[in-house]
PDB file of N, CA and C in Angstrom:
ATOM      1  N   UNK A   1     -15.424  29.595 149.005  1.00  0.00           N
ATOM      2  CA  UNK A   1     -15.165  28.185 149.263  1.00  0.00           C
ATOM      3  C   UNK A   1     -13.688  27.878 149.417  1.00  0.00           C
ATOM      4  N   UNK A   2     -13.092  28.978 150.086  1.00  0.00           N
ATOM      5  CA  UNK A   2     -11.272  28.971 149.900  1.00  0.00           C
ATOM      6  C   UNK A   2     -10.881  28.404 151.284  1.00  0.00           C
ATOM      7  N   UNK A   3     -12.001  28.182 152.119  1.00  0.00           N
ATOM      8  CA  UNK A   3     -12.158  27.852 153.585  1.00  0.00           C
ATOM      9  C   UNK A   3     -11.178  28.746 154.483  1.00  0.00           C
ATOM     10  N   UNK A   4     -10.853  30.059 154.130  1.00  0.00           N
ATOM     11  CA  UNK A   4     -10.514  31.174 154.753  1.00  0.00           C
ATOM     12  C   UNK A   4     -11.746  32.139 154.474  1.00  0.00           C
ATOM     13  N   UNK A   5     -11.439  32.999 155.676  1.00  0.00           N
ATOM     14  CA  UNK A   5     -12.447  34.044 155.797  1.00  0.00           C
ATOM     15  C   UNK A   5     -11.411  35.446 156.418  1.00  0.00           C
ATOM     16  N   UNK A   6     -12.255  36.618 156.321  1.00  0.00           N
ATOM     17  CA  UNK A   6     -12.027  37.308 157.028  1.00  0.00           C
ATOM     18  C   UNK A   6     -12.435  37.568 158.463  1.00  0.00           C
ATOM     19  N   UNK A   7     -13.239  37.207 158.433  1.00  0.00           N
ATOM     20  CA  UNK A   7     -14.016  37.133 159.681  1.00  0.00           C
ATOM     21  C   UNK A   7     -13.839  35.980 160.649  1.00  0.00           C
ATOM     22  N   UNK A   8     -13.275  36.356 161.994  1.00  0.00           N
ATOM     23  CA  UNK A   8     -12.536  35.727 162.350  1.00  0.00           C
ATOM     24  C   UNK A   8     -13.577  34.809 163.129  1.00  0.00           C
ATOM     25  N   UNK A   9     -15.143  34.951 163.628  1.00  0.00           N
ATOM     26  CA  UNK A   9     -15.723  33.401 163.603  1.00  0.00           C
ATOM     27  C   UNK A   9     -15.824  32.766 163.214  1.00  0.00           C
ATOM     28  N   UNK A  10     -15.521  32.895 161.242  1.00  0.00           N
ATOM     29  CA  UNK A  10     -15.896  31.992 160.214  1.00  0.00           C
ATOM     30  C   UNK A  10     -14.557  31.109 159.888  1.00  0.00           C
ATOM     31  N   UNK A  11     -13.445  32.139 160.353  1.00  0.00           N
ATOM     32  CA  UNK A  11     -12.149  31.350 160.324  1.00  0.00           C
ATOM     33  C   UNK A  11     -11.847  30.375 161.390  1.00  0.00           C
ATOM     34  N   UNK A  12     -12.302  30.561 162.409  1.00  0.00           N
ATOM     35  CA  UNK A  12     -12.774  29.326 163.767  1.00  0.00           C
ATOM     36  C   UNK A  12     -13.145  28.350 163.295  1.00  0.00           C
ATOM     37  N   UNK A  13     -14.574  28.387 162.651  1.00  0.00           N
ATOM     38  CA  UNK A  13     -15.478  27.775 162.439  1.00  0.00           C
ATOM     39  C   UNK A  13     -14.584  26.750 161.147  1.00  0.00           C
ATOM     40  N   UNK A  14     -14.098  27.565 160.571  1.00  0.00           N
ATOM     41  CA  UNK A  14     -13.083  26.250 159.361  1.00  0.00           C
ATOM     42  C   UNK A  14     -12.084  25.443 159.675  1.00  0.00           C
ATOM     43  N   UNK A  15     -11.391  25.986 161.007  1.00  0.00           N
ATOM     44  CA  UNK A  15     -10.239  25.623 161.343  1.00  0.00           C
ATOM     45  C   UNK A  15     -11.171  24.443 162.497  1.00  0.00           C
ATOM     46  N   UNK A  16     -11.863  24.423 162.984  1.00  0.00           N
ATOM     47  CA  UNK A  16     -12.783  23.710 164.226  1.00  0.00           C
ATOM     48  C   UNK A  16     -13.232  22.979 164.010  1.00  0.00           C
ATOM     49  N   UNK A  17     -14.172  22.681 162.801  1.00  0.00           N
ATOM     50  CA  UNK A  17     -15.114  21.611 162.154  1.00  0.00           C
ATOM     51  C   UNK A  17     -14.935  20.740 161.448  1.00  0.00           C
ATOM     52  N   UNK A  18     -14.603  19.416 161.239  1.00  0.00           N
ATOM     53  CA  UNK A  18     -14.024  18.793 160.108  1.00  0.00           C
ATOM     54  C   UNK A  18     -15.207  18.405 159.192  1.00  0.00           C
ATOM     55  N   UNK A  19     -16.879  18.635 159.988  1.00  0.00           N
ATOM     56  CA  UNK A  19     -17.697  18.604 158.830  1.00  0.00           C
ATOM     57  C   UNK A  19     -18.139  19.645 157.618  1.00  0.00           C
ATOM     58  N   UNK A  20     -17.484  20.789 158.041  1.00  0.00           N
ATOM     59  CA  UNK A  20     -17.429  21.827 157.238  1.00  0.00           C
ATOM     60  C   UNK A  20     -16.004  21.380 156.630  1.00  0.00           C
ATOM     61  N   UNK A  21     -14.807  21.571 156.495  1.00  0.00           N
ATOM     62  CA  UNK A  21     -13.430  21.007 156.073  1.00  0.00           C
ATOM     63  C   UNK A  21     -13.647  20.149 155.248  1.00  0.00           C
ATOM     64  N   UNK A  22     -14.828  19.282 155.201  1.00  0.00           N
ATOM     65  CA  UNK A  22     -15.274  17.915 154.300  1.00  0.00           C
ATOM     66  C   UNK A  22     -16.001  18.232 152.998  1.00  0.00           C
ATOM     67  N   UNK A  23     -17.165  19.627 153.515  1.00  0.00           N
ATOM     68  CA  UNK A  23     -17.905  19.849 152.982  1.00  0.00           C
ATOM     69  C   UNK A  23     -17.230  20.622 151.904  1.00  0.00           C
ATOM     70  N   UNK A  24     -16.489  21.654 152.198  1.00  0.00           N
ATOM     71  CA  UNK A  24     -15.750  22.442 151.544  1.00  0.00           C
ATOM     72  C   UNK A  24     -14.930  21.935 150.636  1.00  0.00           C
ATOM     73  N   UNK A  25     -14.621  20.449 150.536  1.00  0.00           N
ATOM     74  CA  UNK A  25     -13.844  20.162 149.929  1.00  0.00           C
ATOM     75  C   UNK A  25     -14.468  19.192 148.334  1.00  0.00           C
ATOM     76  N   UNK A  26     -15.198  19.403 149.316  1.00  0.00           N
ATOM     77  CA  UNK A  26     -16.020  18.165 148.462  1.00  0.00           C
ATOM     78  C   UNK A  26     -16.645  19.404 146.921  1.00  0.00           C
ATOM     79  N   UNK A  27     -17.210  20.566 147.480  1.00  0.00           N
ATOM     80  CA  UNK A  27     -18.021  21.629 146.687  1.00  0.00           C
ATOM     81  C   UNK A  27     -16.757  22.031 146.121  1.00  0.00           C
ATOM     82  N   UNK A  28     -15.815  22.107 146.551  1.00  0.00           N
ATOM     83  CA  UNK A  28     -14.410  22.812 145.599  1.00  0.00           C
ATOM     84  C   UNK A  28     -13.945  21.780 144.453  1.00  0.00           C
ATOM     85  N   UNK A  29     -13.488  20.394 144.451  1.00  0.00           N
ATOM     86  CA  UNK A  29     -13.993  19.328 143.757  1.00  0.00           C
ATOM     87  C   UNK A  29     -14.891  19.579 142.716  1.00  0.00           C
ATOM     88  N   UNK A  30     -16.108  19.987 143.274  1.00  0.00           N
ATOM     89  CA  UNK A  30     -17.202  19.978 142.223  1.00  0.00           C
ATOM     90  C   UNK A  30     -17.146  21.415 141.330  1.00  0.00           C
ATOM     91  N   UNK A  31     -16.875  22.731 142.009  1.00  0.00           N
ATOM     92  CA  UNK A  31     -16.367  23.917 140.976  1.00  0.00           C
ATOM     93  C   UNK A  31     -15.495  23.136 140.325  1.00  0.00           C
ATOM     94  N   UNK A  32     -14.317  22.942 140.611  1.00  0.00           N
ATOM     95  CA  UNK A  32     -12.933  22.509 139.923  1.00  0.00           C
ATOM     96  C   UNK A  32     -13.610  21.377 138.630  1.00  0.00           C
ATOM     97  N   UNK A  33     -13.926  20.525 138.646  1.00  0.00           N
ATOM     98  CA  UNK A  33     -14.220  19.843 137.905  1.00  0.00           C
ATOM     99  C   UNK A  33     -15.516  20.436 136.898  1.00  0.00           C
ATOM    100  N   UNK A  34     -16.283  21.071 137.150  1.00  0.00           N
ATOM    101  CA  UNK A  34     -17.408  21.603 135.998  1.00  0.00           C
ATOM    102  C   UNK A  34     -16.436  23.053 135.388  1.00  0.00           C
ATOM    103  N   UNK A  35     -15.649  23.583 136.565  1.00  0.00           N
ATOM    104  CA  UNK A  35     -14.791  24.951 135.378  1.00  0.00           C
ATOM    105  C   UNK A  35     -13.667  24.243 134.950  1.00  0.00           C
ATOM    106  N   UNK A  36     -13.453  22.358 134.783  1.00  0.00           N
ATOM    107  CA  UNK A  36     -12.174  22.224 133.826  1.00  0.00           C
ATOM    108  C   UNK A  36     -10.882  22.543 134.680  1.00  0.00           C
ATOM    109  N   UNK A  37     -10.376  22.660 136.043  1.00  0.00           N
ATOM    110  CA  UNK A  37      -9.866  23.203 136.370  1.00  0.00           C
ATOM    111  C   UNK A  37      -8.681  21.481 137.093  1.00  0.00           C
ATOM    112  N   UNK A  38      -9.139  20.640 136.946  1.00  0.00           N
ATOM    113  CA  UNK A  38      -8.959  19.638 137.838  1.00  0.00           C
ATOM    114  C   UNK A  38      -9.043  18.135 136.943  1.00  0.00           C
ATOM    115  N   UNK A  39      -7.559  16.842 136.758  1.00  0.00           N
ATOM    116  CA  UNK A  39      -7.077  16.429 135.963  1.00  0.00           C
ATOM    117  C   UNK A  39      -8.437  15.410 136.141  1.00  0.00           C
ATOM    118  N   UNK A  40      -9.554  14.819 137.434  1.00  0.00           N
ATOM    119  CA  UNK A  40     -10.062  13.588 137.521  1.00  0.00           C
ATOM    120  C   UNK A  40     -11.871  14.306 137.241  1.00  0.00           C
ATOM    121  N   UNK A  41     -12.035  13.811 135.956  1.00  0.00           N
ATOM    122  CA  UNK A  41     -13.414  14.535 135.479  1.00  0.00           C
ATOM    123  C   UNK A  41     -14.527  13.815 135.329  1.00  0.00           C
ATOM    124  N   UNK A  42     -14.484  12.482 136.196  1.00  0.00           N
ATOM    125  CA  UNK A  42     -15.552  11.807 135.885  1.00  0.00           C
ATOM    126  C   UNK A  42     -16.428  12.167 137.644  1.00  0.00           C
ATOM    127  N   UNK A  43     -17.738  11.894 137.070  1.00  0.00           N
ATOM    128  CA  UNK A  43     -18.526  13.212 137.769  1.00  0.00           C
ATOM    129  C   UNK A  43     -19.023  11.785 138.498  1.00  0.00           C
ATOM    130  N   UNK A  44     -19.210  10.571 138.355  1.00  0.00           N
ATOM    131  CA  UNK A  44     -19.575   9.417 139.411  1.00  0.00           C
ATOM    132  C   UNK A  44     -18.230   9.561 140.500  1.00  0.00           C
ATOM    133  N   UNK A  45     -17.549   9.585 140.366  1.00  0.00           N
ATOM    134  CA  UNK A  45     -16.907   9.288 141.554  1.00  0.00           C
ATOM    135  C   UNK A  45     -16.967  10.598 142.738  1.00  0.00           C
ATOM    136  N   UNK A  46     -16.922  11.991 142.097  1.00  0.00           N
ATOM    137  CA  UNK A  46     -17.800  12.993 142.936  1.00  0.00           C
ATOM    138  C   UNK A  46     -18.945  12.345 143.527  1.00  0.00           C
ATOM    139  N   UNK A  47     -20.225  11.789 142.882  1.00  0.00           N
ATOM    140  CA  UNK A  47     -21.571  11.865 143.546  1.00  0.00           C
ATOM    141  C   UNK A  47     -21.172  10.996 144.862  1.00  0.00           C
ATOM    142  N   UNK A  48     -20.582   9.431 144.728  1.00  0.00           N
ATOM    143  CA  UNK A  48     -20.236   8.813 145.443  1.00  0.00           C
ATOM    144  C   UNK A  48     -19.423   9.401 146.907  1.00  0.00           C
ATOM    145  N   UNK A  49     -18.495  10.368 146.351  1.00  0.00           N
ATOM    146  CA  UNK A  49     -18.177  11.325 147.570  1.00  0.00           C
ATOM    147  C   UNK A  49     -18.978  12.316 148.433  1.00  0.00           C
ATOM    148  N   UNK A  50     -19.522  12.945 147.624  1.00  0.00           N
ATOM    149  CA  UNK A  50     -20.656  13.894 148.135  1.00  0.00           C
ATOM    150  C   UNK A  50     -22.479  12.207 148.777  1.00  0.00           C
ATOM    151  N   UNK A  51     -22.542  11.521 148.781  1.00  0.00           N
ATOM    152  CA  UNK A  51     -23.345  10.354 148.928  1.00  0.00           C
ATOM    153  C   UNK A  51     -22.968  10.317 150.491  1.00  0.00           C
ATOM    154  N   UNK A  52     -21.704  10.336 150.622  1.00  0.00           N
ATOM    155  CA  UNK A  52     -20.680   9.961 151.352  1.00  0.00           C
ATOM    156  C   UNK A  52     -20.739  10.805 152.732  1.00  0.00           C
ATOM    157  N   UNK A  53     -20.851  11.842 152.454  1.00  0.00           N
ATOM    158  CA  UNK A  53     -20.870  13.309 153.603  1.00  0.00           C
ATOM    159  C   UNK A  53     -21.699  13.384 154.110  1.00  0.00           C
ATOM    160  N   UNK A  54     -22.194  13.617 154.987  1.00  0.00           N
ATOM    161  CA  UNK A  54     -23.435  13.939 155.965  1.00  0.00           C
ATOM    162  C   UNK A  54     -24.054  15.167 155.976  1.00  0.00           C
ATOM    163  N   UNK A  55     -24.128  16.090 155.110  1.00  0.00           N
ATOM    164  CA  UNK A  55     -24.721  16.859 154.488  1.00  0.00           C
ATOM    165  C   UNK A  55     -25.861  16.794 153.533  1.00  0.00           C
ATOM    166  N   UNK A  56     -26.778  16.726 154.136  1.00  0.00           N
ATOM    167  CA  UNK A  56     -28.054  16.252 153.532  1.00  0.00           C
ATOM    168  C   UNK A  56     -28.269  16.592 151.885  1.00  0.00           C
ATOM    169  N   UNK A  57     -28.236  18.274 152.491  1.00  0.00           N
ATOM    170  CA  UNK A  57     -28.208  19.183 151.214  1.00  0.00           C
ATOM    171  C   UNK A  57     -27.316  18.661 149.912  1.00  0.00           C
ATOM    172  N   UNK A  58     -26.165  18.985 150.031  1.00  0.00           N
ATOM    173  CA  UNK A  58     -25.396  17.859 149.314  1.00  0.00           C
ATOM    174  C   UNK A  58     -25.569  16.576 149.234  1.00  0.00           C
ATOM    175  N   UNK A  59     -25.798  15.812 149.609  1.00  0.00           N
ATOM    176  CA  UNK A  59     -26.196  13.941 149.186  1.00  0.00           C
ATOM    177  C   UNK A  59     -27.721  14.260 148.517  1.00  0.00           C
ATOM    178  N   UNK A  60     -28.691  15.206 148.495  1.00  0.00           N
ATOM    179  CA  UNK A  60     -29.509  15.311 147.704  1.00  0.00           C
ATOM    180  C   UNK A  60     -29.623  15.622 146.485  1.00  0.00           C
ATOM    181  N   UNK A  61     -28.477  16.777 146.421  1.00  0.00           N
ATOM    182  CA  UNK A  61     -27.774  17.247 144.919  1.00  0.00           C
ATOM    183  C   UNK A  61     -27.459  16.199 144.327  1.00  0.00           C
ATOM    184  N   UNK A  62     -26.476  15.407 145.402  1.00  0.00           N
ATOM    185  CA  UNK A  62     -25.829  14.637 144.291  1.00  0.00           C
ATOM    186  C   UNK A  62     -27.088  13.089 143.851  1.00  0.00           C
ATOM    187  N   UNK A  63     -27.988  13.144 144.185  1.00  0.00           N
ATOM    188  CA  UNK A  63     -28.853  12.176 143.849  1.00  0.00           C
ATOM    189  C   UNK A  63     -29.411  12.885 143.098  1.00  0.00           C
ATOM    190  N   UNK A  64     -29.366  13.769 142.812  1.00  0.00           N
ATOM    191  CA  UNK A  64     -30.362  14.394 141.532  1.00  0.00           C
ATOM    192  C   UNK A  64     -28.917  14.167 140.321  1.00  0.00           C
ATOM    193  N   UNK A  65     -27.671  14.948 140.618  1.00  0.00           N
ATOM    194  CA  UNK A  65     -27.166  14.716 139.169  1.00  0.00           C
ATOM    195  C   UNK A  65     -26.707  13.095 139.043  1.00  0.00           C
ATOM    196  N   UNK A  66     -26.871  12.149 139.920  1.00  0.00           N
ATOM    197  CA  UNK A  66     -26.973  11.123 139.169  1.00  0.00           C
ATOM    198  C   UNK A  66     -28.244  10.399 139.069  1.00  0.00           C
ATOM    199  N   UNK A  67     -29.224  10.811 138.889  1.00  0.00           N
ATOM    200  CA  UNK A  67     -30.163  10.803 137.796  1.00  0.00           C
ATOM    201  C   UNK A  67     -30.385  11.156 135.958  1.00  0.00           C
ATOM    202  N   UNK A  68     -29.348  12.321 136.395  1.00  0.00           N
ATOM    203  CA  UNK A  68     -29.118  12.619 134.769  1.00  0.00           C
ATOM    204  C   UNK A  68     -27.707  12.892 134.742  1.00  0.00           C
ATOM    205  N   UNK A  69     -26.555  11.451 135.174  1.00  0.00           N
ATOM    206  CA  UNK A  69     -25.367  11.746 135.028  1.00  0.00           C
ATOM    207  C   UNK A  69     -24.702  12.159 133.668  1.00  0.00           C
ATOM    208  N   UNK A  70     -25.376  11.092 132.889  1.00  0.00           N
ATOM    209  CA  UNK A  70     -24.677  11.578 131.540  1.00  0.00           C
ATOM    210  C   UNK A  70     -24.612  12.858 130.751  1.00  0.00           C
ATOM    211  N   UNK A  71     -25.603  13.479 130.997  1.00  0.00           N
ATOM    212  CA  UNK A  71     -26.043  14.707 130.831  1.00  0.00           C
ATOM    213  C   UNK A  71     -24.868  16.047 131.035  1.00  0.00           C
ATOM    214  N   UNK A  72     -24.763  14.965 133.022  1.00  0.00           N
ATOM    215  CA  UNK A  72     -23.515  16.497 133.615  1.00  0.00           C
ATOM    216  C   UNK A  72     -22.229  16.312 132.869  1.00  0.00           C
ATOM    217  N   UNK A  73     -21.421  14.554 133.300  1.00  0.00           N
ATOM    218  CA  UNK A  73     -20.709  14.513 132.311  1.00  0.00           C
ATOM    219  C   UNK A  73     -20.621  14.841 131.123  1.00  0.00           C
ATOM    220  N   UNK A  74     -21.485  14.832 130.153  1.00  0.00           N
ATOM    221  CA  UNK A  74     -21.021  15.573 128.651  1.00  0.00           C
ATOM    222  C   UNK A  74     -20.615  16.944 128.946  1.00  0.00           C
ATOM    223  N   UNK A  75     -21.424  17.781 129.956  1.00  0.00           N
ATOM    224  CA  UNK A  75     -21.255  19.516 130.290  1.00  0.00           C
ATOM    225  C   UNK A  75     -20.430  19.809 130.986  1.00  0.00           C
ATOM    226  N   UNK A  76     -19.335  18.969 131.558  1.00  0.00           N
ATOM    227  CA  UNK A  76     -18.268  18.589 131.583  1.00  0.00           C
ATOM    228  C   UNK A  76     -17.100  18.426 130.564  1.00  0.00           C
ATOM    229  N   UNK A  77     -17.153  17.445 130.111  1.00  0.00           N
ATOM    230  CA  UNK A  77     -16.280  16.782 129.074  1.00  0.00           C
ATOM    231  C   UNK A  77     -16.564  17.518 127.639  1.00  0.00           C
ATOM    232  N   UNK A  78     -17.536  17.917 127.232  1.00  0.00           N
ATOM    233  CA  UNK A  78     -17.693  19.010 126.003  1.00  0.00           C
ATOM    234  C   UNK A  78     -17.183  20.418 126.285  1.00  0.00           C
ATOM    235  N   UNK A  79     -16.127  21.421 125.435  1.00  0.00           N
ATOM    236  CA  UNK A  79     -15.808  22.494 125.589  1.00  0.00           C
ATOM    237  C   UNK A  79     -16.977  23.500 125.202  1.00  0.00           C
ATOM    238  N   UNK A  80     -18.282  23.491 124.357  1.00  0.00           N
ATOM    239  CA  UNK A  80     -18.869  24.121 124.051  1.00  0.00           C
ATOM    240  C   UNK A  80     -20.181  24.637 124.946  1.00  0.00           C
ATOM    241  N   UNK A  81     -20.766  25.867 124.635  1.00  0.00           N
ATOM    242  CA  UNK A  81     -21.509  26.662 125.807  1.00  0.00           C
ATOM    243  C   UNK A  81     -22.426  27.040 124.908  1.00  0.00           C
ATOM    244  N   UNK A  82     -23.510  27.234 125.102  1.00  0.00           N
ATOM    245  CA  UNK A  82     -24.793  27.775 124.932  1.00  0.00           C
ATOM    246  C   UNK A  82     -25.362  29.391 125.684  1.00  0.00           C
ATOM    247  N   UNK A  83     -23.879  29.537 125.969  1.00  0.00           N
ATOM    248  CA  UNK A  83     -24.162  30.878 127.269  1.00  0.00           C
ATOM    249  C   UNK A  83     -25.060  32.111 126.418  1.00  0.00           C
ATOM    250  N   UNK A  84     -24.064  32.515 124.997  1.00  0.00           N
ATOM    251  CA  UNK A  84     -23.891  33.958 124.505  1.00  0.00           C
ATOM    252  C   UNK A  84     -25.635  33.674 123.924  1.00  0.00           C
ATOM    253  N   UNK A  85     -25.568  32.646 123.663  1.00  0.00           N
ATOM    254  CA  UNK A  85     -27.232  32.858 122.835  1.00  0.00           C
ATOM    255  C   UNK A  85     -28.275  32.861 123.816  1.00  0.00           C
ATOM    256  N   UNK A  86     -28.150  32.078 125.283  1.00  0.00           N
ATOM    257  CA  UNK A  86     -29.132  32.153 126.229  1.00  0.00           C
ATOM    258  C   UNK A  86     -29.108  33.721 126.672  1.00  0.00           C
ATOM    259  N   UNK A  87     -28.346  34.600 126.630  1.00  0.00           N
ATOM    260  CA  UNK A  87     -28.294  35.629 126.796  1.00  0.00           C
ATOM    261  C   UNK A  87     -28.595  36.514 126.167  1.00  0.00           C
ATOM    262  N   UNK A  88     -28.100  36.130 124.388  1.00  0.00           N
ATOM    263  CA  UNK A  88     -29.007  37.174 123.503  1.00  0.00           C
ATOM    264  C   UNK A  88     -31.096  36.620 123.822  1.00  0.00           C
ATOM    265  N   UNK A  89     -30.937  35.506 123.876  1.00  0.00           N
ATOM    266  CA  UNK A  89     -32.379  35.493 123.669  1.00  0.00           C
ATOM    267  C   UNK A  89     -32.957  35.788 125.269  1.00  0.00           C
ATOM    268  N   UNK A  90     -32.371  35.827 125.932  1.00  0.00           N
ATOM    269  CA  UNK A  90     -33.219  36.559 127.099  1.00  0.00           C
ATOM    270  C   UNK A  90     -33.533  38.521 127.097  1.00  0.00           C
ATOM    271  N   UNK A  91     -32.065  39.020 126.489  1.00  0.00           N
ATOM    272  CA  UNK A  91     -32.386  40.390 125.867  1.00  0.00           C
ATOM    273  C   UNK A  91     -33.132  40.408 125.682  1.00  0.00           C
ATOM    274  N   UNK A  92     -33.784  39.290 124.320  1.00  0.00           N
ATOM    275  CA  UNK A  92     -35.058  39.880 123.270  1.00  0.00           C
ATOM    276  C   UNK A  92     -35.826  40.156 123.918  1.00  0.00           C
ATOM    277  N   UNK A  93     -36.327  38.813 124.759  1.00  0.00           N
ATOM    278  CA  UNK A  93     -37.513  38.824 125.452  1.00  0.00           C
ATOM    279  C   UNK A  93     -38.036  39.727 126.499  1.00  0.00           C
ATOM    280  N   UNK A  94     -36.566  39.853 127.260  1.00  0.00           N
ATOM    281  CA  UNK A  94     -37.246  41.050 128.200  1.00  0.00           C
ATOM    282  C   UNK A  94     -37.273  42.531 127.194  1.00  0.00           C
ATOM    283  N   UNK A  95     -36.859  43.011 126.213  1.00  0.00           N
ATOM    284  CA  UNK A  95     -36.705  44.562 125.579  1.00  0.00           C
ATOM    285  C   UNK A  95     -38.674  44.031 124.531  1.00  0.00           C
ATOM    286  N   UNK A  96     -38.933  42.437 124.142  1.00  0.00           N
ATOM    287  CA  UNK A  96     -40.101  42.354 124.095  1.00  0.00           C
ATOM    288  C   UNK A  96     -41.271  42.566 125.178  1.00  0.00           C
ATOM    289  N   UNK A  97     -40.886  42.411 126.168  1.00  0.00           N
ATOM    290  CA  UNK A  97     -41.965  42.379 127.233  1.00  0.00           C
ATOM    291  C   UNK A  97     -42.268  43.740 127.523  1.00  0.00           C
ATOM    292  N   UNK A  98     -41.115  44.869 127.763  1.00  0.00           N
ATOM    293  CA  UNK A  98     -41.159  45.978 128.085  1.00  0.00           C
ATOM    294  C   UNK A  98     -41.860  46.832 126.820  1.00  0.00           C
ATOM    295  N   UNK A  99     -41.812  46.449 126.202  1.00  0.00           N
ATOM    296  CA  UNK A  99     -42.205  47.571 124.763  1.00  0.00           C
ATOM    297  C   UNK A  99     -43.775  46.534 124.369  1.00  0.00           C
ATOM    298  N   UNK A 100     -44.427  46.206 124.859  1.00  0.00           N
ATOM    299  CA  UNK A 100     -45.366  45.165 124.911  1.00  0.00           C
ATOM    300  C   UNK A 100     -46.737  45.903 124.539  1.00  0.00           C
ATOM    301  N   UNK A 101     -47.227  46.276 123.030  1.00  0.00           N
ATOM    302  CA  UNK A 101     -48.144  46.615 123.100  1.00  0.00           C
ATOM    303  C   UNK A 101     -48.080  48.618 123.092  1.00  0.00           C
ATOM    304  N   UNK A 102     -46.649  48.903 123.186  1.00  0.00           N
ATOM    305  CA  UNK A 102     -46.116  49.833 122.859  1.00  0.00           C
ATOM    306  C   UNK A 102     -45.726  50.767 121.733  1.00  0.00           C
ATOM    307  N   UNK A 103     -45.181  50.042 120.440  1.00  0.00           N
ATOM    308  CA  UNK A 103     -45.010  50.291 119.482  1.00  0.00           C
ATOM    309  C   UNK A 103     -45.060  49.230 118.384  1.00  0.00           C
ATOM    310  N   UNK A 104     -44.510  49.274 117.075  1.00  0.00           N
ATOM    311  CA  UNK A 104     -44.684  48.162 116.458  1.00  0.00           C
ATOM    312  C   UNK A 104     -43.451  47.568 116.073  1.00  0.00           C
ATOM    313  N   UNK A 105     -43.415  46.664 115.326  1.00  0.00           N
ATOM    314  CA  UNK A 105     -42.462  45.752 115.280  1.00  0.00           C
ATOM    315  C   UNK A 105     -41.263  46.473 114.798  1.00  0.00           C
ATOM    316  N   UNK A 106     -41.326  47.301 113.929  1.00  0.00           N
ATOM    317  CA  UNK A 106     -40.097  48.587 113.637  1.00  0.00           C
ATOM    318  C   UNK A 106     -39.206  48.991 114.651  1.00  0.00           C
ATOM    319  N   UNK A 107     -40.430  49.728 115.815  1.00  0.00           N
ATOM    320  CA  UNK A 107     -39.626  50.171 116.634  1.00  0.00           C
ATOM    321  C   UNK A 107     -38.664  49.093 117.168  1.00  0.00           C
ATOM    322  N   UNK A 108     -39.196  47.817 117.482  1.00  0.00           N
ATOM    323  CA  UNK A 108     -38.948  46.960 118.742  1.00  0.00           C
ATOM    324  C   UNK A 108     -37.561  46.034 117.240  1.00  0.00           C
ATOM    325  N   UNK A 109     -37.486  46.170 116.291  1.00  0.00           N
ATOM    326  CA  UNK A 109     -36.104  45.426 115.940  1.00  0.00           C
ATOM    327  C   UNK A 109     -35.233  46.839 115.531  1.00  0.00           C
ATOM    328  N   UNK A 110     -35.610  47.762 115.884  1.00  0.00           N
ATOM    329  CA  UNK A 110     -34.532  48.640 115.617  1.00  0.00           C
ATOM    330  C   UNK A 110     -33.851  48.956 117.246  1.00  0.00           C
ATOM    331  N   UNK A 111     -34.936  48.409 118.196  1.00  0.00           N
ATOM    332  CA  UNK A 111     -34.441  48.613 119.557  1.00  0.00           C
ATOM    333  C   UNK A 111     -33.477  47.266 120.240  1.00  0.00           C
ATOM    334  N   UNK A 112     -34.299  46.266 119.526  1.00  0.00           N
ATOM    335  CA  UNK A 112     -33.163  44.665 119.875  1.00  0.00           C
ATOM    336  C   UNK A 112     -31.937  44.934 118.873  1.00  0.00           C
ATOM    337  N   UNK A 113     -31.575  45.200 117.591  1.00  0.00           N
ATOM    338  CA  UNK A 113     -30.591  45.438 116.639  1.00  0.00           C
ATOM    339  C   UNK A 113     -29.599  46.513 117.602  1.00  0.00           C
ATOM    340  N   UNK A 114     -29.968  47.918 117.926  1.00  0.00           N
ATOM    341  CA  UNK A 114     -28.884  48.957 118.255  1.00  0.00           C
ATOM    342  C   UNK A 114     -28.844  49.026 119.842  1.00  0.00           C
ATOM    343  N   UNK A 115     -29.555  48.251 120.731  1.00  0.00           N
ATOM    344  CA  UNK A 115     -29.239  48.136 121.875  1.00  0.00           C
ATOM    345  C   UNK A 115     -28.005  47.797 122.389  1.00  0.00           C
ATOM    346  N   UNK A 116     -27.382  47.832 123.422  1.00  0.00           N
ATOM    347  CA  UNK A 116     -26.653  47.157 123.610  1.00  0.00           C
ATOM    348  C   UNK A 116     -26.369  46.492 124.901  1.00  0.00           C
TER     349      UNK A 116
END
């Protein structure tokens, strides 16, 4: 989304289009602001921009997160993540699914415990 390419149709195509140039700017905006990266963090005045573009795809997104704006804003504006545990507990489940009827519960927490 750096609106350079290597490829020199795609670099045409950025330098040529101002509805791509719009689009691109608008989705960089929206990284920048959910990775914290960017000083204006209120996430209504994005939707209103992206509302704005003629990009369907986008003006649909953004009618979905303002449906549950407050939501994005807090996951925004809160520093805290839920990542490391959505990740341990997806481990479990898949090293549960695979050993399913396999061995018994011994094996399967000595295999979630020393896995890695």
């Amino acid at each position: 989304l750096k609106g350079e390419s290597d490829n020199p149709k795609l670099a045409e195509l950025y330098k040529s289009s101002p509805q791509i140039k719009e689009l691109l700017s608008v989705c960089q905006d929206f990284g920048d602001m959910i990775n914290g990266n960017t000083y204006d963090k209120d996430i209504r005045k994005w939707i209103e921009k992206a509302k704005a573009t003629r990009n369907m795809a986008l003006t649909n997104f953004a009618y979905g997160i303002e449906k549950d704006w407050e939501a994005v804003q807090a996951a925004i504006d809160i520093p805290f993540s839920n990542g490391l545990l959505e990740g341990t507990v997806n481990k479990i489940k898949a090293v549960k699914r695979q050993m399913y009827n396999r061995a018994g519960s011994k094996l399967l927490r000595a295999k979630i415990l020393y896995s890695q």
